[in-house]
C-alpha atoms as a PDB file:
ATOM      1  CA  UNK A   1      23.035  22.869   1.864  1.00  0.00           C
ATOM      2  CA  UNK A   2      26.230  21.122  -0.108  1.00  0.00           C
ATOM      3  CA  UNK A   3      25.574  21.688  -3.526  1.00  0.00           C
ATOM      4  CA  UNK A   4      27.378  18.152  -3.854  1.00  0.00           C
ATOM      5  CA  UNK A   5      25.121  16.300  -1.659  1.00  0.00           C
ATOM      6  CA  UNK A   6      22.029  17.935  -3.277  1.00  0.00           C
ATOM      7  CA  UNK A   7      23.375  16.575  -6.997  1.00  0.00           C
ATOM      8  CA  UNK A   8      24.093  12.925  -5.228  1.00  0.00           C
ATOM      9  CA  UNK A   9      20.830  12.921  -3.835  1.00  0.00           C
ATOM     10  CA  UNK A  10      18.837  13.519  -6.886  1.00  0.00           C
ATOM     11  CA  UNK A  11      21.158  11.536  -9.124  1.00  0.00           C
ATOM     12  CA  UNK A  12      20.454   8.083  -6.897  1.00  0.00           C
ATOM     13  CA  UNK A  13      16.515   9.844  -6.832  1.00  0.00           C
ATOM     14  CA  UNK A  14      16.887   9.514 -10.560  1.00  0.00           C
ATOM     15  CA  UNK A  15      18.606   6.263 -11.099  1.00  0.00           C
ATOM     16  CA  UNK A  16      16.212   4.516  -8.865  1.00  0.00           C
ATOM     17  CA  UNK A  17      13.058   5.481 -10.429  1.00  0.00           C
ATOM     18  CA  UNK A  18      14.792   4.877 -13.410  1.00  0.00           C
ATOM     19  CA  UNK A  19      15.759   0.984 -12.141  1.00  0.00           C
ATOM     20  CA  UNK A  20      12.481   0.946 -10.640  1.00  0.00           C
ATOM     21  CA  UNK A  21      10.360   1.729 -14.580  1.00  0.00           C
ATOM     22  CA  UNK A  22      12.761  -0.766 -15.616  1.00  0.00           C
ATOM     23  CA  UNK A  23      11.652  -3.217 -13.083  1.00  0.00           C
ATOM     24  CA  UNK A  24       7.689  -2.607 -13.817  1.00  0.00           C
ATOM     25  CA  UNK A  25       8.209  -2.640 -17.376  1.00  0.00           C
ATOM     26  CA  UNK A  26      10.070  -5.614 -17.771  1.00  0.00           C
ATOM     27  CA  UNK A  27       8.343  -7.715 -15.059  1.00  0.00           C
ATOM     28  CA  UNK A  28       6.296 -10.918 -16.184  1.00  0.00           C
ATOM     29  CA  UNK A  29       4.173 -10.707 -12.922  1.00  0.00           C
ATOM     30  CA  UNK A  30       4.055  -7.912 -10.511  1.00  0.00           C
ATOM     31  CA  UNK A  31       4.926  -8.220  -7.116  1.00  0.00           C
ATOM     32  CA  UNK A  32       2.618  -8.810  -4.385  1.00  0.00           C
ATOM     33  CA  UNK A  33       0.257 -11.462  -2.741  1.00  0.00           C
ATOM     34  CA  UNK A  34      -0.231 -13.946  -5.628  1.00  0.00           C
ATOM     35  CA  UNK A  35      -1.508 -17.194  -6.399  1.00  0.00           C
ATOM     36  CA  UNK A  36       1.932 -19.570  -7.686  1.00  0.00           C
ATOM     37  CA  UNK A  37       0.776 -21.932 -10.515  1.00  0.00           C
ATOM     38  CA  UNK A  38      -0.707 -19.335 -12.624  1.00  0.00           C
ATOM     39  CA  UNK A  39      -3.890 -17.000 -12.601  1.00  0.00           C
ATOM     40  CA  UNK A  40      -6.305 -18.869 -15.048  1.00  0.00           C
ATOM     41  CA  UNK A  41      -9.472 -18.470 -13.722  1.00  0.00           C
ATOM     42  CA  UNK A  42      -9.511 -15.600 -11.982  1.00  0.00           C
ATOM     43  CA  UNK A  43     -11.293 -12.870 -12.745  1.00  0.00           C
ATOM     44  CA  UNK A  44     -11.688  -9.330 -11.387  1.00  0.00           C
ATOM     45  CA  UNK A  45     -11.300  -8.927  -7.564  1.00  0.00           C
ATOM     46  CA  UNK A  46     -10.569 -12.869  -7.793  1.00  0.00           C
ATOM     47  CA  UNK A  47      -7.703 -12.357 -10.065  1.00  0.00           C
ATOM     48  CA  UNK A  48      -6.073  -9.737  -8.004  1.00  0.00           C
ATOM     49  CA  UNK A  49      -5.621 -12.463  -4.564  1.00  0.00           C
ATOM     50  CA  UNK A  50      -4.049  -8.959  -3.466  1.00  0.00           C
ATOM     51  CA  UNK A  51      -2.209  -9.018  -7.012  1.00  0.00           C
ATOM     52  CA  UNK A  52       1.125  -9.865  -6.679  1.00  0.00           C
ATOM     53  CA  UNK A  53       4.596 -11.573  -7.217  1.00  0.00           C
ATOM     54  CA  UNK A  54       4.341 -15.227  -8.638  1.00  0.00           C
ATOM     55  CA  UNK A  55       7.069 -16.896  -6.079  1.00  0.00           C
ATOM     56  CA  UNK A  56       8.395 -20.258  -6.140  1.00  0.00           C
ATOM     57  CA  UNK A  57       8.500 -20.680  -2.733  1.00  0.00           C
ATOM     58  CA  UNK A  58      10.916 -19.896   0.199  1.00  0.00           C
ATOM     59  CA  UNK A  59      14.244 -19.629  -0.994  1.00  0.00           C
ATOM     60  CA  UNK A  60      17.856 -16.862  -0.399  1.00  0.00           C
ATOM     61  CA  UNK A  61      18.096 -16.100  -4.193  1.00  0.00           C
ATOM     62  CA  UNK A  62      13.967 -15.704  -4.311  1.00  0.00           C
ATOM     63  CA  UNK A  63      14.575 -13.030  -0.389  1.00  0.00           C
ATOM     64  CA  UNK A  64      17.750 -11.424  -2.528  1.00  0.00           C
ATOM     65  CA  UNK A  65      15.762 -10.542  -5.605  1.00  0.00           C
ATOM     66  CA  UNK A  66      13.042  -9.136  -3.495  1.00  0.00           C
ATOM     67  CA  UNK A  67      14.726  -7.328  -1.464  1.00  0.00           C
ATOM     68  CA  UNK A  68      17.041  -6.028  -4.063  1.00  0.00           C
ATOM     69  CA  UNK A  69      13.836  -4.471  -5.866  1.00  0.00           C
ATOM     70  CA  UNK A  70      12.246  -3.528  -2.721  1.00  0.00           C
ATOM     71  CA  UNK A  71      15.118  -1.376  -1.828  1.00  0.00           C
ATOM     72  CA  UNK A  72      16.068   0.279  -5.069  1.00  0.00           C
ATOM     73  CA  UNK A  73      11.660   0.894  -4.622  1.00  0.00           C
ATOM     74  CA  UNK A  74      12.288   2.343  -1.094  1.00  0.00           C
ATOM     75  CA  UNK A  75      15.093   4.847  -2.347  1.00  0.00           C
ATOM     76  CA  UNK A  76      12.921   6.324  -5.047  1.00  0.00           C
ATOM     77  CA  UNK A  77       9.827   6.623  -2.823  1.00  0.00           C
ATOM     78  CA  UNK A  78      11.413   7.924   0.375  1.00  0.00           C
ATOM     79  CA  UNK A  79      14.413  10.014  -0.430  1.00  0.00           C
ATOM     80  CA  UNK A  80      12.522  13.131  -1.897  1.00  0.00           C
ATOM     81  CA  UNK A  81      10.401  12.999   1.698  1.00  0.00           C
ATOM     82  CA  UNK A  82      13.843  12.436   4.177  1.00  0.00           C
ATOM     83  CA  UNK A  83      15.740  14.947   1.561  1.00  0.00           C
ATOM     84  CA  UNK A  84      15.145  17.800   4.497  1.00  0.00           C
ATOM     85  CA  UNK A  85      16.097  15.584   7.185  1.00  0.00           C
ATOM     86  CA  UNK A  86      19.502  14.522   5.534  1.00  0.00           C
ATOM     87  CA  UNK A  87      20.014  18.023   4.218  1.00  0.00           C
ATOM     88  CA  UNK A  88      19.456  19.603   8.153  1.00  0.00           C
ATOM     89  CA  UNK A  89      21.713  16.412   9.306  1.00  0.00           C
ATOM     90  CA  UNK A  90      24.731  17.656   7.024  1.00  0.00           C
ATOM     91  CA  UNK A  91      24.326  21.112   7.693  1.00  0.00           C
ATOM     92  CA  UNK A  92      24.518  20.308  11.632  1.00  0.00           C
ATOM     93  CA  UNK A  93      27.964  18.355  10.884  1.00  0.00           C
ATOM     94  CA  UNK A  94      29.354  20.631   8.724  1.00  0.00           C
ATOM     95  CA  UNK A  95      28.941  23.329  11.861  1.00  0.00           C
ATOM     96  CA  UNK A  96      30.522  20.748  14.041  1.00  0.00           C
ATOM     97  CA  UNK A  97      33.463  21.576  11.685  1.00  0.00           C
ATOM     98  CA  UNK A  98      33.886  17.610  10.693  1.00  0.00           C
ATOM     99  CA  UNK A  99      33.971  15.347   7.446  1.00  0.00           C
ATOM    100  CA  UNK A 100      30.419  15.991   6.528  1.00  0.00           C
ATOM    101  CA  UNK A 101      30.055  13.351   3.164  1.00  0.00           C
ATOM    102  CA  UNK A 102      31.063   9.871   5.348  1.00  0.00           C
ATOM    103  CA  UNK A 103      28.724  10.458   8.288  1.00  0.00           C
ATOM    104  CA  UNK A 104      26.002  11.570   5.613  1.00  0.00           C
ATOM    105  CA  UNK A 105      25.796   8.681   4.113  1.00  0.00           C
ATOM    106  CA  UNK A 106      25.842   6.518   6.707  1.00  0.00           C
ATOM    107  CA  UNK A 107      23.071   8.350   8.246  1.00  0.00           C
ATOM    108  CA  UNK A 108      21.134   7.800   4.742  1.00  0.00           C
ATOM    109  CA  UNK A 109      22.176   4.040   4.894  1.00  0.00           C
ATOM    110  CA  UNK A 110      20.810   3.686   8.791  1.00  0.00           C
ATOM    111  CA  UNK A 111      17.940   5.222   7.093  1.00  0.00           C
ATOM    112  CA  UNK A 112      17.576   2.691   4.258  1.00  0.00           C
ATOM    113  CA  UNK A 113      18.065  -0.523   6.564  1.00  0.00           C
ATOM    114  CA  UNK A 114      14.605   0.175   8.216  1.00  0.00           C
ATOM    115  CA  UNK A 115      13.235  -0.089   4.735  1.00  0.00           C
ATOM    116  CA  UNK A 116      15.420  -3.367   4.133  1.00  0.00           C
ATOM    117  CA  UNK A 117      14.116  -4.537   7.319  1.00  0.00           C
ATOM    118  CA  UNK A 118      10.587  -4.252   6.162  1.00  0.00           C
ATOM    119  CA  UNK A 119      11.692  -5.314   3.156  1.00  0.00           C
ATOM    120  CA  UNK A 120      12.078  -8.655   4.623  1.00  0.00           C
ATOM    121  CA  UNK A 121       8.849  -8.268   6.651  1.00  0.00           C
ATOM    122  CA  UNK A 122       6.872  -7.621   2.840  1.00  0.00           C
ATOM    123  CA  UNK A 123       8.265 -10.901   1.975  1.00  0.00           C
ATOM    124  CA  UNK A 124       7.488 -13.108   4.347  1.00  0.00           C
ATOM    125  CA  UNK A 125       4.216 -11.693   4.262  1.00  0.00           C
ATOM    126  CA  UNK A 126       4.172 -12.285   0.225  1.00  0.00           C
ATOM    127  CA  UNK A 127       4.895 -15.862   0.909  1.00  0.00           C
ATOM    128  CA  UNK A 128       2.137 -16.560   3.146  1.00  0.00           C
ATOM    129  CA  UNK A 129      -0.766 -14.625   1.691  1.00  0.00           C
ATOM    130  CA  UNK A 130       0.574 -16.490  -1.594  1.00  0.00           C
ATOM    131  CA  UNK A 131       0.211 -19.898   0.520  1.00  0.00           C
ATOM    132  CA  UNK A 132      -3.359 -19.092   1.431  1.00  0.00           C
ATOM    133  CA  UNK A 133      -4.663 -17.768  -2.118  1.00  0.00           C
ATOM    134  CA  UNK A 134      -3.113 -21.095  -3.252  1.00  0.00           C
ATOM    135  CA  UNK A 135      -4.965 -23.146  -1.043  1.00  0.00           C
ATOM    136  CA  UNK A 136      -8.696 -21.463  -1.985  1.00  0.00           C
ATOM    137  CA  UNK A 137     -10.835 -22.436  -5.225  1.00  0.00           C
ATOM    138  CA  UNK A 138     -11.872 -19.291  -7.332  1.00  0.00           C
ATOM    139  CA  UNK A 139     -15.543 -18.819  -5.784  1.00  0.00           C
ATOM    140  CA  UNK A 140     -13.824 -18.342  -2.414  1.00  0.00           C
ATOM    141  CA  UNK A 141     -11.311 -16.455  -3.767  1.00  0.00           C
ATOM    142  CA  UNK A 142     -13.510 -14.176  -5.209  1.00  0.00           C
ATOM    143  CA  UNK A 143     -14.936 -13.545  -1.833  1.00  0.00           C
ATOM    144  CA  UNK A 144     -11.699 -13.122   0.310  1.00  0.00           C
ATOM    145  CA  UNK A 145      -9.902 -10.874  -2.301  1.00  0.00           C
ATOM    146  CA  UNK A 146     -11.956  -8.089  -1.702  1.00  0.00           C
ATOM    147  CA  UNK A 147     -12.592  -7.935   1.614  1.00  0.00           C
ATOM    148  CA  UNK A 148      -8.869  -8.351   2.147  1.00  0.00           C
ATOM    149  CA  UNK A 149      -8.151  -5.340  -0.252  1.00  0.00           C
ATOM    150  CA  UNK A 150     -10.970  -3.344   1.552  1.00  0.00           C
ATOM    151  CA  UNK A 151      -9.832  -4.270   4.887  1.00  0.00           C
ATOM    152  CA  UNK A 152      -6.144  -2.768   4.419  1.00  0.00           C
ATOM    153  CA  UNK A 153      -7.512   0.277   3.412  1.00  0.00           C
ATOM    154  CA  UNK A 154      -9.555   0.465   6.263  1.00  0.00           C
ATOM    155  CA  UNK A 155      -6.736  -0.474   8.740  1.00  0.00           C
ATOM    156  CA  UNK A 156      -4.793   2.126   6.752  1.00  0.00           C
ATOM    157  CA  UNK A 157      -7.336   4.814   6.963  1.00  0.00           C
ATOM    158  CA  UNK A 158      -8.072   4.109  10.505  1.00  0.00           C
ATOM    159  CA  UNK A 159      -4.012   4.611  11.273  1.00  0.00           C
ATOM    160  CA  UNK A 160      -4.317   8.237   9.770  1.00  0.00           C
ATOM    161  CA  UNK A 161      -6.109   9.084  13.031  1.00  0.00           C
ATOM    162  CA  UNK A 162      -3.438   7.738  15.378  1.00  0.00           C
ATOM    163  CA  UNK A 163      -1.600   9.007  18.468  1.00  0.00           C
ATOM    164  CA  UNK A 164       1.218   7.267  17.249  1.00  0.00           C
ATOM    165  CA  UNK A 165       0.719   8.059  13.163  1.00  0.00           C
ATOM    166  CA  UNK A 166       0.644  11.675  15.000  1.00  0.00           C
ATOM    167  CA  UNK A 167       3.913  11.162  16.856  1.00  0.00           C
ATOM    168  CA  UNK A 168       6.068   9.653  14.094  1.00  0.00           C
ATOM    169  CA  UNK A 169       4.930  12.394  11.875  1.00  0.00           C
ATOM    170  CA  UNK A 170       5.605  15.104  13.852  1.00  0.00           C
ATOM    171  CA  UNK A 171       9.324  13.768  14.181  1.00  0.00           C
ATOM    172  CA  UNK A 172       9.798  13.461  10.784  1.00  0.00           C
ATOM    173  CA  UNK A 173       8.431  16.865  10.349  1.00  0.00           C
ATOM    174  CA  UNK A 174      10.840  18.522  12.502  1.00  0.00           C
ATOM    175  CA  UNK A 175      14.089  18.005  10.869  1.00  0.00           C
ATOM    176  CA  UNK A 176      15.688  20.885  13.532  1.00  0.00           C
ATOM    177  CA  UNK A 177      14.278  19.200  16.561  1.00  0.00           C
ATOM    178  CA  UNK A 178      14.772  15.519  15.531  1.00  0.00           C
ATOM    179  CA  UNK A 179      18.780  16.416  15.031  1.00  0.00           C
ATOM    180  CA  UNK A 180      18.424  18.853  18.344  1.00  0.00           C
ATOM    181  CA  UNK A 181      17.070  15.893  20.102  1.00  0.00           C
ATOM    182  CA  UNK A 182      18.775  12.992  19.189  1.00  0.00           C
ATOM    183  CA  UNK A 183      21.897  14.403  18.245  1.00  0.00           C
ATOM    184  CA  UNK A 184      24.995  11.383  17.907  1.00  0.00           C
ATOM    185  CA  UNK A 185      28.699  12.422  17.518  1.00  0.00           C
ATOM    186  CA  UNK A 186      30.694   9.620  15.141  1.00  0.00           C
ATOM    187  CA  UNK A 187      30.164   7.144  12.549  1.00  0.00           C
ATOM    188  CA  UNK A 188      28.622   4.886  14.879  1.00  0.00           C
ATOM    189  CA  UNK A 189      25.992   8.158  15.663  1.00  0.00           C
ATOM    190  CA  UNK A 190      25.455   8.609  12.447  1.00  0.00           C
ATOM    191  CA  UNK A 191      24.326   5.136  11.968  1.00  0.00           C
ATOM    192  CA  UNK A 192      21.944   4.939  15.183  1.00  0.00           C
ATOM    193  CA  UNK A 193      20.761   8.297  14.018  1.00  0.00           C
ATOM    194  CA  UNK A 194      19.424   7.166  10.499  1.00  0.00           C
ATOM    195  CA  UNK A 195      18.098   3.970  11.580  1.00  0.00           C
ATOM    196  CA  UNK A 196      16.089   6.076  14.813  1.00  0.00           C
ATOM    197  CA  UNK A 197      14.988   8.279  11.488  1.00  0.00           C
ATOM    198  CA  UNK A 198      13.749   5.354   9.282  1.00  0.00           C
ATOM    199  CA  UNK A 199      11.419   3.680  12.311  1.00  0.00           C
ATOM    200  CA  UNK A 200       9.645   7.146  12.663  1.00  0.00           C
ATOM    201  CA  UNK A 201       9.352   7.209   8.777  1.00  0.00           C
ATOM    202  CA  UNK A 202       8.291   3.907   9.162  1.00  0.00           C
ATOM    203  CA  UNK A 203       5.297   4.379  12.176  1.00  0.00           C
ATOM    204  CA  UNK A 204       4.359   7.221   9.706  1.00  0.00           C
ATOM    205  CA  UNK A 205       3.957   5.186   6.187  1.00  0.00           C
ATOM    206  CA  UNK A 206       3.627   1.475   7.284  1.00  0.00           C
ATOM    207  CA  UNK A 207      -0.152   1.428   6.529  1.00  0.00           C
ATOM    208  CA  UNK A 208       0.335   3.537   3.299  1.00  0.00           C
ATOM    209  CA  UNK A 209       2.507   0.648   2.044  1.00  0.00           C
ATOM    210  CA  UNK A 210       0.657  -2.467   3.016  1.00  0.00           C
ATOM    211  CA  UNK A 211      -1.696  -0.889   0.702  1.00  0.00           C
ATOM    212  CA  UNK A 212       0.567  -0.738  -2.046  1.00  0.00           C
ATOM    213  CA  UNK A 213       1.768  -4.753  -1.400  1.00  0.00           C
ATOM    214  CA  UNK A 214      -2.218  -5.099  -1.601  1.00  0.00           C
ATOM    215  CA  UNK A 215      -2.346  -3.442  -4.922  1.00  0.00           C
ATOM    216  CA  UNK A 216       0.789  -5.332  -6.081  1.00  0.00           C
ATOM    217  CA  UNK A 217       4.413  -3.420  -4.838  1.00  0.00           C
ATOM    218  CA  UNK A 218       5.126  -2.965  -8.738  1.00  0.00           C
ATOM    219  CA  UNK A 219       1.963  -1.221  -9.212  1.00  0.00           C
ATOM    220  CA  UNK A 220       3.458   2.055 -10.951  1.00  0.00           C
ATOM    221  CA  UNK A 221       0.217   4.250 -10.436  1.00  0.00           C
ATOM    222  CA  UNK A 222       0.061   3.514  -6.538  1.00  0.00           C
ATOM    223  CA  UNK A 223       3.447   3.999  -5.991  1.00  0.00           C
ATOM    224  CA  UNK A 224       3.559   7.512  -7.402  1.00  0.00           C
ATOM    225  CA  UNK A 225       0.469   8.767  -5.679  1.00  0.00           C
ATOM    226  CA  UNK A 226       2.164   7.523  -2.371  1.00  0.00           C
ATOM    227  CA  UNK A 227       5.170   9.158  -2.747  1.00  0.00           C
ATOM    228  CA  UNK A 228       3.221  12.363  -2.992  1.00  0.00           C
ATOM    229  CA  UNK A 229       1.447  11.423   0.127  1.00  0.00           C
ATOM    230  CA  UNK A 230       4.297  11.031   1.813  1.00  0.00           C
ATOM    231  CA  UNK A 231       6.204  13.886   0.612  1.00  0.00           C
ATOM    232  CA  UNK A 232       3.282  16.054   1.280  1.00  0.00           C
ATOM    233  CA  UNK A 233       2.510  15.008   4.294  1.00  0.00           C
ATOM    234  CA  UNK A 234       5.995  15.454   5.717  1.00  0.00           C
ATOM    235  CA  UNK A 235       6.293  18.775   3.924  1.00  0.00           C
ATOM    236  CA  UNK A 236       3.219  20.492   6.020  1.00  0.00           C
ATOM    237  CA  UNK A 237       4.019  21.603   9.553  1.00  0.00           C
ATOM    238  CA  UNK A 238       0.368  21.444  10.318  1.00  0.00           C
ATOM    239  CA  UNK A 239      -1.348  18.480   8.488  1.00  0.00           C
ATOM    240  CA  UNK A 240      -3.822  17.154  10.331  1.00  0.00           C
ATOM    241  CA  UNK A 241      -6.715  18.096   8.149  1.00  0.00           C
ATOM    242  CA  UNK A 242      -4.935  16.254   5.197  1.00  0.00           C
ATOM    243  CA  UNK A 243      -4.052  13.445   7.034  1.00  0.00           C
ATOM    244  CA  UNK A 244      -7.718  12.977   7.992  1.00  0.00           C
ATOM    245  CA  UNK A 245      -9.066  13.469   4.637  1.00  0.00           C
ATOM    246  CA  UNK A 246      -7.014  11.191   3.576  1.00  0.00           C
ATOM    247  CA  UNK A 247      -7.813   8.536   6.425  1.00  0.00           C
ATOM    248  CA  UNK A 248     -11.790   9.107   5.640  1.00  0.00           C
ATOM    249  CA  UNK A 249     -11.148   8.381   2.006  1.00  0.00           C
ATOM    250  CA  UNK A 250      -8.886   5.198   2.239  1.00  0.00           C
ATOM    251  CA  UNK A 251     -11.852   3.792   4.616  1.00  0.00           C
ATOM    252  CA  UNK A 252     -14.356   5.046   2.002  1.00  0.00           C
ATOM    253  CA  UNK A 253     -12.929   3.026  -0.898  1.00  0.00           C
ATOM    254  CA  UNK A 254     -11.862   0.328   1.673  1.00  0.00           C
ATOM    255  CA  UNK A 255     -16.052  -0.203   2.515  1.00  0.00           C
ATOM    256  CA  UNK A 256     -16.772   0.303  -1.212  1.00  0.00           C
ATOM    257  CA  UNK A 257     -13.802  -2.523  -2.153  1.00  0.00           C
ATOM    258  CA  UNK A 258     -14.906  -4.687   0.098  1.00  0.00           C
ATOM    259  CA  UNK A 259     -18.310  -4.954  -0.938  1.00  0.00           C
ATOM    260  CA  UNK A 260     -17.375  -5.145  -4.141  1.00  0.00           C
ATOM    261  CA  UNK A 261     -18.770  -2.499  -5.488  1.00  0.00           C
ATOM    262  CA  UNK A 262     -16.316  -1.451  -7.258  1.00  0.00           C
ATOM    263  CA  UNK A 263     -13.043  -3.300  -8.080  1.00  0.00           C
ATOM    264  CA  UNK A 264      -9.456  -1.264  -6.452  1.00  0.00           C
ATOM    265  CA  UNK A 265      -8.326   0.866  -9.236  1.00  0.00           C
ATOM    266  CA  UNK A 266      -4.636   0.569 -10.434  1.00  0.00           C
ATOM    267  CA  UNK A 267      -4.178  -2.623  -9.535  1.00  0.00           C
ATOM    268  CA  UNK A 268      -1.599  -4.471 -11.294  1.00  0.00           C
ATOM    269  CA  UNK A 269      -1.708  -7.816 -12.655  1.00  0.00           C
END
């Protein structure tokens, strides 16, 4: 393991949580599904509408600044969990006896396009959950916010006991086979190699994070206590008793959300 790459790794670690506090500290609204025009009258479950970014509409600047947040978000969320792949990826070019830093890198930035990607999927998705909270009066607003809330949870329970949660998972626990397996020479393989990495991180966590754009994508509590799901799932070889626990209690609290029983705790807003 370069002691090099280790320090680079958990200096841009550091400096993106670090951008990312700065972000949710200094943020009038957090970002998510939100109503534009202000949240007066809402209340509760109401006042979440899936409690989110306050956008002015479709525009490049408005895409740039998300995706600029939702990337420096990404980094600090997902590089402690692909740390082992990127180490194993090094260590296999480094025996290849070749310029080990360069292809590094541009396996980590393969890895961090799939996130941009979905970056621009998150937005999109913003804009027209924002549309439709905009377009309901408060007592029907306080009815679709939580079943909406409760039904990602469910859908993102339900995904824990996948074939293809299963799949992905088992690919990104394998940092050995996945480089055995799918093994690139070149700059150009280094690329393909990180971007084949970040859509099996992605069929892993894409549920885990539609919950967090539920609870609002600057929602500080959430996104530590997925990052630790992720990380921990991806650390254990043989996980499938945490990954069902898991999926039984996001469907729990998805039922209990959606009727209403109790509001979704650490929601922003």
């Amino acid at each position: 393991m370069p002691l090099g790459l280790l320090a680079s790794l958990v200096v841009l670690t550091v400096a993106a949580w670090a951008l990312t506090l700065y972000q949710t500290f200094s943020m009038d609204m957090p970002m998510g599904i939100a109503v534009r025009g202000g949240m007066e009258g809402m209340e509760g479950m109401a006042g979440m509408a899936m409690a989110g970014i306050a956008a002015d509409g479709w525009s490049l600047a408005g895409i740039a600044a998300f995706l600029a947040v939702w990337t420096v978000m990404m980094a600090a969320m997902m590089l402690p969990a692909a740390a082992p792949m990127i180490f194993m990826f090094a260590a296999a070019q480094a025996r290849r006896g070749r310029q080990v830093a360069v292809p590094t890198w541009i396996f980590v930035a393969g890895y961090m396009l799939v996130w941009v990607a979905a970056g621009l999927l998150v937005y999109v998705l913003v804009q027209l959950g924002s549309e439709f909270a905009t377009s309901l009066d408060p007592p029907q607003r306080s009815k679709w916010a939580p079943l909406a809330l409760g039904v990602t949870l469910g859908v993102a329970g339900l995904y824990q006991f996948t074939t293809l949660k299963h799949i992905c998972l088992s690919h990104c626990r394998s940092p050995l086979a996945f480089v055995a397996q799918h093994w690139r020479d070149g700059r150009v393989g280094a690329l393909e190699m990180g971007l084949r990495h970040g859509l099996y991180c992605f069929g892993c966590c894409w549920a885990l994070f539609a919950v967090l754009v539920a609870a609002g994508v600057m929602s500080l509590a959430w996104m530590l206590l997925l990052t630790l799901i992720v990380f921990v799932e991806k650390l254990m070889q043989r996980g499938r008793r945490f990954e069902g626990a898991l999926g039984i209690a996001l469907v729990a609290l998805g039922i209990v959300v959606s009727f209403g029983a109790i509001e979704m705790p650490w929601i922003s807003g």
